[in-house]
Protein backbone atom coordinates (compact mmCIF):
# COMPACT_ATOMS: atom_id res chain seq x y z
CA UNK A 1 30.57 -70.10 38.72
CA UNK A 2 32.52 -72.98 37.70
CA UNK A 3 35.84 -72.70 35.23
CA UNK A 4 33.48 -75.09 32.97
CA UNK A 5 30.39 -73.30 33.00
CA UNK A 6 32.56 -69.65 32.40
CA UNK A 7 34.54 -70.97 29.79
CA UNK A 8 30.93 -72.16 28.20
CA UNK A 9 29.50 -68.47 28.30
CA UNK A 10 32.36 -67.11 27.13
CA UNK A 11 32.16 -68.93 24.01
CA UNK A 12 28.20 -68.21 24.02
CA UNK A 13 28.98 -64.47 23.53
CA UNK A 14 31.33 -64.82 20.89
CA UNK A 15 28.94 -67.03 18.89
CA UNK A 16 26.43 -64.56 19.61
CA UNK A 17 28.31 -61.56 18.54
CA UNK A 18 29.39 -63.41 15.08
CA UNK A 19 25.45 -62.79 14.30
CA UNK A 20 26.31 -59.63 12.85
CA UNK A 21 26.37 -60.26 9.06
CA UNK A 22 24.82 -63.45 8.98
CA UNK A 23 22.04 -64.22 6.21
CA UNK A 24 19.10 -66.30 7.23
CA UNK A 25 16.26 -67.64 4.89
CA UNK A 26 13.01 -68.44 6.77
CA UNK A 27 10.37 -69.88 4.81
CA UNK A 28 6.82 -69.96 6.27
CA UNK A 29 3.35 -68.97 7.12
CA UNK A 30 3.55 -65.26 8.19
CA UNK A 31 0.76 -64.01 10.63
CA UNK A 32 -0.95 -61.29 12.19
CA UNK A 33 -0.81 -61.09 16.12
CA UNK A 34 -3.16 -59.03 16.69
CA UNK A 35 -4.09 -58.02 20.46
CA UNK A 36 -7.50 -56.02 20.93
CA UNK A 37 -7.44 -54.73 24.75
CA UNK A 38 -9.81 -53.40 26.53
CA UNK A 39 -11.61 -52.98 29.90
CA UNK A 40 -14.19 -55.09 31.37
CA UNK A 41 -16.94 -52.23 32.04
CA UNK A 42 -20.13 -53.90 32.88
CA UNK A 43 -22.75 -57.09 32.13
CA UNK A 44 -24.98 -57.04 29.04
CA UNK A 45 -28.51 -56.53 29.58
CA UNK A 46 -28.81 -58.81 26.15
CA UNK A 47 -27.06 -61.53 27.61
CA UNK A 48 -24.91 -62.87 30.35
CA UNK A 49 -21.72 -61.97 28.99
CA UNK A 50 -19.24 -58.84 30.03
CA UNK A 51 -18.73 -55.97 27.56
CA UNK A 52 -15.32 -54.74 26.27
CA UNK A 53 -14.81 -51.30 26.28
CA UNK A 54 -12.15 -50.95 23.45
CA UNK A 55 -8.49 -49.31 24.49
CA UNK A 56 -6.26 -50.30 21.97
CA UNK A 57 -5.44 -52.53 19.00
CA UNK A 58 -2.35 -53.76 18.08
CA UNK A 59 -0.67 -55.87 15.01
CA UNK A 60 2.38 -57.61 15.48
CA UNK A 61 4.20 -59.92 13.17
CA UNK A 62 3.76 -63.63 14.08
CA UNK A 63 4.52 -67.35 12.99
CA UNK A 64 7.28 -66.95 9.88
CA UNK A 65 7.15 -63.08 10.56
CA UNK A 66 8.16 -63.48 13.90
CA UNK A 67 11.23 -65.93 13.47
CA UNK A 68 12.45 -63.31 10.69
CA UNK A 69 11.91 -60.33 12.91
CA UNK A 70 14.01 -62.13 15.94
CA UNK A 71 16.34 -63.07 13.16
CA UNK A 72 16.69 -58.85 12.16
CA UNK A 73 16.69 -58.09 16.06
CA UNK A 74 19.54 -60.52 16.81
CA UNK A 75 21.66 -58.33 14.56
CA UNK A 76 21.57 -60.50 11.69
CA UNK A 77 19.90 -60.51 7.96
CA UNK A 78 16.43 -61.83 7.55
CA UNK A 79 15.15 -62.78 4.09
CA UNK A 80 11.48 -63.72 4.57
CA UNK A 81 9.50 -66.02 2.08
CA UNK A 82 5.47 -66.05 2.54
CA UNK A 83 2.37 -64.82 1.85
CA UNK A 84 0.24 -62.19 2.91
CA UNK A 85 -3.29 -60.65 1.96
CA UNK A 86 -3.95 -57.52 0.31
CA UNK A 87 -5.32 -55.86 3.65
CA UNK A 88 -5.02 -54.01 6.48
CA UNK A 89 -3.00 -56.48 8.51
CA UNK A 90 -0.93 -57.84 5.78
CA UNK A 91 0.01 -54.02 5.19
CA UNK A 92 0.68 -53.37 8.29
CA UNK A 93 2.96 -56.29 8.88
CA UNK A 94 5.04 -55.54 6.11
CA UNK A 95 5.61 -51.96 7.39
CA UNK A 96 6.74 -53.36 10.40
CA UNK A 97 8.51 -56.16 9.02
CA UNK A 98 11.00 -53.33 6.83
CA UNK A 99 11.26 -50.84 9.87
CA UNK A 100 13.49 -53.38 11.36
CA UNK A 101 15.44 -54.21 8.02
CA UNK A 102 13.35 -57.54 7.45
CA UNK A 103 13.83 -58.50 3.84
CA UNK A 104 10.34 -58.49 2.44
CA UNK A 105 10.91 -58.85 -1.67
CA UNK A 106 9.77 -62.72 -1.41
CA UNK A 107 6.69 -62.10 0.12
CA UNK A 108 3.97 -62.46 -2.11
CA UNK A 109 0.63 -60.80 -1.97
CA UNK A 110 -2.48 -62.52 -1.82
CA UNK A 111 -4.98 -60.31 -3.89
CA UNK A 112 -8.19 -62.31 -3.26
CA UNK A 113 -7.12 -63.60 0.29
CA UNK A 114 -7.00 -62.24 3.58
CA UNK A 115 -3.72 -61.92 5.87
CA UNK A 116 -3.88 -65.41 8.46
CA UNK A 117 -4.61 -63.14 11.53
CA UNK A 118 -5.07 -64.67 14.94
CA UNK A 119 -6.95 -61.56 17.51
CA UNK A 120 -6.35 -62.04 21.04
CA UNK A 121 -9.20 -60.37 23.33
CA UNK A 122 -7.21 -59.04 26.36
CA UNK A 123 -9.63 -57.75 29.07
CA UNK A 124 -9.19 -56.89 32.84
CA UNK A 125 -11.08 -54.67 35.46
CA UNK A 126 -9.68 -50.73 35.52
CA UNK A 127 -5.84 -50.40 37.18
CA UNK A 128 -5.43 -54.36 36.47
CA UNK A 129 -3.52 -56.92 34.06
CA UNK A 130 -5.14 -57.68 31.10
CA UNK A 131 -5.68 -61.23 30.68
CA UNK A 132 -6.51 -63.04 27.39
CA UNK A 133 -10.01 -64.26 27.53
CA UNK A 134 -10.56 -65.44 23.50
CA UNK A 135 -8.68 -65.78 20.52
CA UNK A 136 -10.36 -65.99 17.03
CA UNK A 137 -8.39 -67.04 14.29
CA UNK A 138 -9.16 -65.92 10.68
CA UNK A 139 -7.00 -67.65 7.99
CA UNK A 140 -5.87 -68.03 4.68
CA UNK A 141 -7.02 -69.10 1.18
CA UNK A 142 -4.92 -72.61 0.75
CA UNK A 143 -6.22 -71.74 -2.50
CA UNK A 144 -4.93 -68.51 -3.23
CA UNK A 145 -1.20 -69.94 -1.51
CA UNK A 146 -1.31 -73.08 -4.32
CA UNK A 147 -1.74 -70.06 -7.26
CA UNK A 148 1.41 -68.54 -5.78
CA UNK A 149 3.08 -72.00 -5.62
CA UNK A 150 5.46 -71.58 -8.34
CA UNK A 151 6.88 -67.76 -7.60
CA UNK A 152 6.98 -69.49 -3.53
CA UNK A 153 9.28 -72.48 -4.46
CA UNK A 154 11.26 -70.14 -6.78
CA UNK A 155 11.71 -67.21 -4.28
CA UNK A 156 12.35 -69.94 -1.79
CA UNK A 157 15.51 -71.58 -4.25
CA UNK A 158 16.71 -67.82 -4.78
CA UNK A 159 16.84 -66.97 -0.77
CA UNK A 160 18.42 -70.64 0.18
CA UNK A 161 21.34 -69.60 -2.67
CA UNK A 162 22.84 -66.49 -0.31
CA UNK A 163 22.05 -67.90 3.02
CA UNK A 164 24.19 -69.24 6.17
CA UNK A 165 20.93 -70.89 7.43
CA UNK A 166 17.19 -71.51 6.69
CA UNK A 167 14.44 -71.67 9.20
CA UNK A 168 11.44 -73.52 8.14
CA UNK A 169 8.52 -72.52 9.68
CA UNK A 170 5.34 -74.29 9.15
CA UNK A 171 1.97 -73.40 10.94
CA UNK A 172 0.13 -75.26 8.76
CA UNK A 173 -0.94 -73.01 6.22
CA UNK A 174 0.55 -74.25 3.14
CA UNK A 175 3.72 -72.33 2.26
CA UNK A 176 6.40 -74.67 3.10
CA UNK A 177 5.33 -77.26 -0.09
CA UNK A 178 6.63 -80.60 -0.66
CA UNK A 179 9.30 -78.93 -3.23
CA UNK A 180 10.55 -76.31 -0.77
CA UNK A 181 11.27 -79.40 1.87
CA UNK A 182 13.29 -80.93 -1.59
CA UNK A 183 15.08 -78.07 -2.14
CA UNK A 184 16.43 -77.61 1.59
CA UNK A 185 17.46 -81.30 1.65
CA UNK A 186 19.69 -80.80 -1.36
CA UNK A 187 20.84 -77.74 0.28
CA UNK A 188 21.63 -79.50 3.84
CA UNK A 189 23.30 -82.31 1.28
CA UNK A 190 25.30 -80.25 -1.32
CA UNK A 191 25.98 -77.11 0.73
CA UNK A 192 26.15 -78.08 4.31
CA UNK A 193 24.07 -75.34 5.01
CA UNK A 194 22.02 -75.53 8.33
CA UNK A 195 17.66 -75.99 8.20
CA UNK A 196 16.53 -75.72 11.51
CA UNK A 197 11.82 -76.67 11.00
CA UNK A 198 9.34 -75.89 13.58
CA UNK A 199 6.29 -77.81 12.44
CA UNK A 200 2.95 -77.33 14.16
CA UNK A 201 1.52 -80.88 12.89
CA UNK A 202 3.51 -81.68 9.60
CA UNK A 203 6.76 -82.48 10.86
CA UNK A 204 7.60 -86.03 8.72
CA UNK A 205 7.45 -83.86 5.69
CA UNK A 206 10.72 -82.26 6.31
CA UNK A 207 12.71 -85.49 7.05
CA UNK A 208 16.46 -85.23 5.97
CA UNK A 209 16.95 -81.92 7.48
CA UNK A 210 19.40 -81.12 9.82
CA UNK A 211 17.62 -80.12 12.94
CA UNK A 212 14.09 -79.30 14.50
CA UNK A 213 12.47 -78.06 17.31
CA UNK A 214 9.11 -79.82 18.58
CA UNK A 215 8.25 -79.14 22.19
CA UNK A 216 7.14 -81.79 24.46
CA UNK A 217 3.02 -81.78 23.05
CA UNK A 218 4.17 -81.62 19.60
CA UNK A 219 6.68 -85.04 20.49
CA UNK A 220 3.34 -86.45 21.95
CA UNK A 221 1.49 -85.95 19.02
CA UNK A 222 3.88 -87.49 16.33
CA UNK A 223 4.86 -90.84 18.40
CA UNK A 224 0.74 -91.22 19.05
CA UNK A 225 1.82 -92.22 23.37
CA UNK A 226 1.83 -89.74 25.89
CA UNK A 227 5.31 -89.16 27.81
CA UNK A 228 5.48 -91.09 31.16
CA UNK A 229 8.26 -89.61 32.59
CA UNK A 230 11.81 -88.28 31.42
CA UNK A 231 13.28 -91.54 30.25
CA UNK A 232 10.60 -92.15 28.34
CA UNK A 233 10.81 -88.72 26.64
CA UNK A 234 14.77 -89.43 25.93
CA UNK A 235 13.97 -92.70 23.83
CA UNK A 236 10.89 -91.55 21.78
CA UNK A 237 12.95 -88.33 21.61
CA UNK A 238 15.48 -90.49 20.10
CA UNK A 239 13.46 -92.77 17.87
CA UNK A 240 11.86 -89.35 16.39
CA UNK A 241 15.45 -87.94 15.28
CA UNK A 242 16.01 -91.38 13.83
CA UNK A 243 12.99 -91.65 12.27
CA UNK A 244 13.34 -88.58 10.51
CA UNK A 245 16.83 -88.30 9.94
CA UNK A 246 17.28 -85.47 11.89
CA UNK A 247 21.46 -84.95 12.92
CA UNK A 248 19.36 -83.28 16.17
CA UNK A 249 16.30 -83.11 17.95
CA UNK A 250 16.21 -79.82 19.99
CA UNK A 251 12.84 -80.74 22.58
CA UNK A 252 11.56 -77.59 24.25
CA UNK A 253 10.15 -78.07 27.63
CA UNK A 254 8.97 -74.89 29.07
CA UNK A 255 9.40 -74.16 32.25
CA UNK A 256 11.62 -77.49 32.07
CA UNK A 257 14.17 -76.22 30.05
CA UNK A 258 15.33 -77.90 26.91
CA UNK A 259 16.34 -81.86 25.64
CA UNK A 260 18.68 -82.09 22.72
CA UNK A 261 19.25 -85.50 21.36
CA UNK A 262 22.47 -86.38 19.15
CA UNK A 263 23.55 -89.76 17.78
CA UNK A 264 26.13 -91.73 19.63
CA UNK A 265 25.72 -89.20 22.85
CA UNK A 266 24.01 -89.07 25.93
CA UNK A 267 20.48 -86.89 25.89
CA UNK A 268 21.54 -83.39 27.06
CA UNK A 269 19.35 -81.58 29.62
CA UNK A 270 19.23 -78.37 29.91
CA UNK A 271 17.50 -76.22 32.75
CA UNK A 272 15.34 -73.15 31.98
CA UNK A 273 17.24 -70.30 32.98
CA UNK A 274 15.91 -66.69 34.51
CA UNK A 275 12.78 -67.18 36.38
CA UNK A 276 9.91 -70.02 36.00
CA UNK A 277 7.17 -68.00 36.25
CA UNK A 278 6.83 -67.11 32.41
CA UNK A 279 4.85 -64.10 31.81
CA UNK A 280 3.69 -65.08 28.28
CA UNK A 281 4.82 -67.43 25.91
CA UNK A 282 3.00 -66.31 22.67
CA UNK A 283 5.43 -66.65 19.84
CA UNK A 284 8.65 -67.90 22.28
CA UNK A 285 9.12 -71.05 19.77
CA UNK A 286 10.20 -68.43 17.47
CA UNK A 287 12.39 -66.76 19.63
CA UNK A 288 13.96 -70.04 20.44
CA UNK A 289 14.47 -71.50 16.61
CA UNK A 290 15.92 -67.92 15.66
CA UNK A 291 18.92 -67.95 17.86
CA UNK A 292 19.13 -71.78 17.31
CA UNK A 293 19.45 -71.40 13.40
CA UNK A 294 21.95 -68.43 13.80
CA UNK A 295 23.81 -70.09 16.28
CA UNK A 296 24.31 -73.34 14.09
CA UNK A 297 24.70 -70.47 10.97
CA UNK A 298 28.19 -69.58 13.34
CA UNK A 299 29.63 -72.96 13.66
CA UNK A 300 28.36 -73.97 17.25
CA UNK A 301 28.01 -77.42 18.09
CA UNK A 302 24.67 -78.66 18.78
CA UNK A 303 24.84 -78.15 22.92
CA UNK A 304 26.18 -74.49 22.02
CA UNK A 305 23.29 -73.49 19.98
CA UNK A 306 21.10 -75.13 22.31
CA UNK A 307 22.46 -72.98 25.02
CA UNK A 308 21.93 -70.29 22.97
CA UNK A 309 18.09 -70.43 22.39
CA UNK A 310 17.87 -71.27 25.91
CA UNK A 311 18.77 -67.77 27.10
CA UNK A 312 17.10 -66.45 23.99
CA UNK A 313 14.11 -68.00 24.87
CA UNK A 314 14.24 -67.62 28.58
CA UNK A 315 14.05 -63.40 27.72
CA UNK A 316 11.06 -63.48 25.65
CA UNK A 317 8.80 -65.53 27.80
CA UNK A 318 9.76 -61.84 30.27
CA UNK A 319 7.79 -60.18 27.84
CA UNK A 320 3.93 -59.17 27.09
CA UNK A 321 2.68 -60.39 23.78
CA UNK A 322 4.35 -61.60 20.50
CA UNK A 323 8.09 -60.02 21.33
CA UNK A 324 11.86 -60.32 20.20
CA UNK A 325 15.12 -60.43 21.95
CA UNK A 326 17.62 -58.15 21.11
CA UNK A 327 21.62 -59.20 20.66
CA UNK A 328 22.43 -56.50 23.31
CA UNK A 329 19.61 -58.40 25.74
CA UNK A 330 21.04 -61.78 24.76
CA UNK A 331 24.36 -60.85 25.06
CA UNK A 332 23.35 -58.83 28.57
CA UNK A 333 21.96 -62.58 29.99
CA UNK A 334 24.56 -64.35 29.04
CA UNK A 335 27.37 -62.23 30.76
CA UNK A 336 25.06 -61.93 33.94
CA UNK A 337 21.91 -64.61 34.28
CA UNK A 338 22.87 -67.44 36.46
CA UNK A 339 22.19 -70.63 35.03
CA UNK A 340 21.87 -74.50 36.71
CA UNK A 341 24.33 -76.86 35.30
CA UNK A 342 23.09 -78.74 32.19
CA UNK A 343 23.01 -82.72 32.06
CA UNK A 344 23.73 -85.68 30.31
CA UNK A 345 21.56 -88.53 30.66
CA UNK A 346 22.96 -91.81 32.85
């Protein structure tokens, strides 16, 4: 390992162990993972299709939930603003959400709506992996989310008021309004406070912000071309942060690794680290944003936080399901997992 690339780590821990006592907001659509296993035990005589036979069901926070409950595992303070349903899954998330010290006071129930719940079927033969074969989403009232509008926004202004950073997390469902997006803009403006947004397809909306991070489909989607080849993602890459007045664009790139793109510098590559071969990337965006935020919520640069979420995000693609990384498996990767030499562009 070179002087360089030690000296870089080194000052990767100590960001990461300056998470301790940090306050994030993260605003967004909170969602039920849920994962129904099961074994493949034979062919329906009503019809060509396999039958399940149930093992287990399980619930797991996802979308907004998720970010917060990497937030909580990275040793920092969560503060979650959202919506669930008055339900089975939207109980169960919150029970999970508190058992690991996830601030849950701004999340608003939805008394005529269900929880957004997305069910994985996970089937395999007996003795083998379970592989997902189906996924059935069942979502929100948008409805029932515009009643709560005005105690949203307001629990939204409240959290942004005692926070180092804010995570905006938008999966479409209707939480993250037009006045939220306002209200972290004045925040990024008045306070210098960092908003990191993941977007699934509303991105423009949060312009002004300080930072976001679109992976390499979701960059497709917004410039309307598909990417050619590496240079090609570096200057739509570019125009995007422009256009949106972004101070950076963090690109995620799976197995790839990461692009971060800055004004007046050269576009930063960075490899994946660990091994390609990701076991599941359900949820790993949020993985990724969490340690990104909290990094920035330190004082890293840009390229520091990046590095950051890059190891974050390199762990919980390891992992089975909608997961977390922990600050003592973070800070366990970074003393240890050998990493290739990040890039500038020439």
């Amino acid at each position: 390992m070179s002087a360089s690339e030690e000296s870089l780590r080194s000052r990767l821990r100590s960001l990461a162990r300056s998470f301790s006592g940090r306050r994030v907001a993260i605003v967004g659509d909170i969602i039920a993972d849920q994962f129904v296993h099961g074994e493949i035990s034979r062919v329906s005589r009503e019809a060509p299709v396999l039958i399940l036979r149930h093992e287990r069901t399980e619930t797991v926070p996802g979308g907004a939930a998720n970010c917060a409950m990497n937030v909580a595992a990275l040793g920092a303070t969560a503060h979650l603003v959202g919506v669930i349903g008055d339900d089975a899954a939207g109980r169960a998330l919150r029970e999970k959400l508190e058992a690991t010290g996830v601030v849950c006071s701004a999340v608003e129930v939805a008394t005529s709506a269900q929880t957004t719940t997305k069910v994985r079927i996970l089937a395999g033969r007996a003795h083998a992996p379970r592989q997902q074969v189906i996924r059935i989403d069942y979502e929100a009232s948008l409805d029932e989310t515009n009643r709560l509008r005005p105690m949203l926004d307001a629990e939204a202004r409240k959290a942004f008021a005692a926070c180092d950073a804010v995570i905006i997390s938008d999966y479409g469902y209707g939480v993250a309004s037009d006045q939220i997006a306002e209200d972290a803009r004045r925040l990024v403006r008045e306070q210098h406070v960092a908003v990191v947004v993941d977007s699934r397809h509303g991105l423009p909306r949060f312009f002004g912000l300080t930072s976001a991070t679109p992976n390499e489909a979701e960059v497709e989607d917004l410039c309307g071309e598909r990417i050619r080849d590496t240079r090609h993602l570096e200057e739509i890459g570019q125009q995007l942060r422009q256009r949106l007045h972004y101070d950076a664009l963090l690109i995620t790139r799976g197995a790839n690794g990461m692009l971060l793109v800055e004004p007046d510098r050269a576009p930063l590559y960075i490899p994946a680290v660990g091994s390609r071969d990701a076991v599941d990337v359900t949820g790993a965006g949020d993985t990724v944003i969490a340690a990104y935020a909290l990094a920035l919520a330190c004082g890293a640069t840009f390229e520091e936080a990046a590095h950051v979420a890059n190891y974050a995000g390199s762990i919980v693609v390891m992992k089975r399901g909608t997961a977390t990384v922990s600050i003592a498996e973070l800070l366990a990767a970074l003393a240890h997992e050998p990493s290739a030499p990040s890039a500038y562009s020439t």
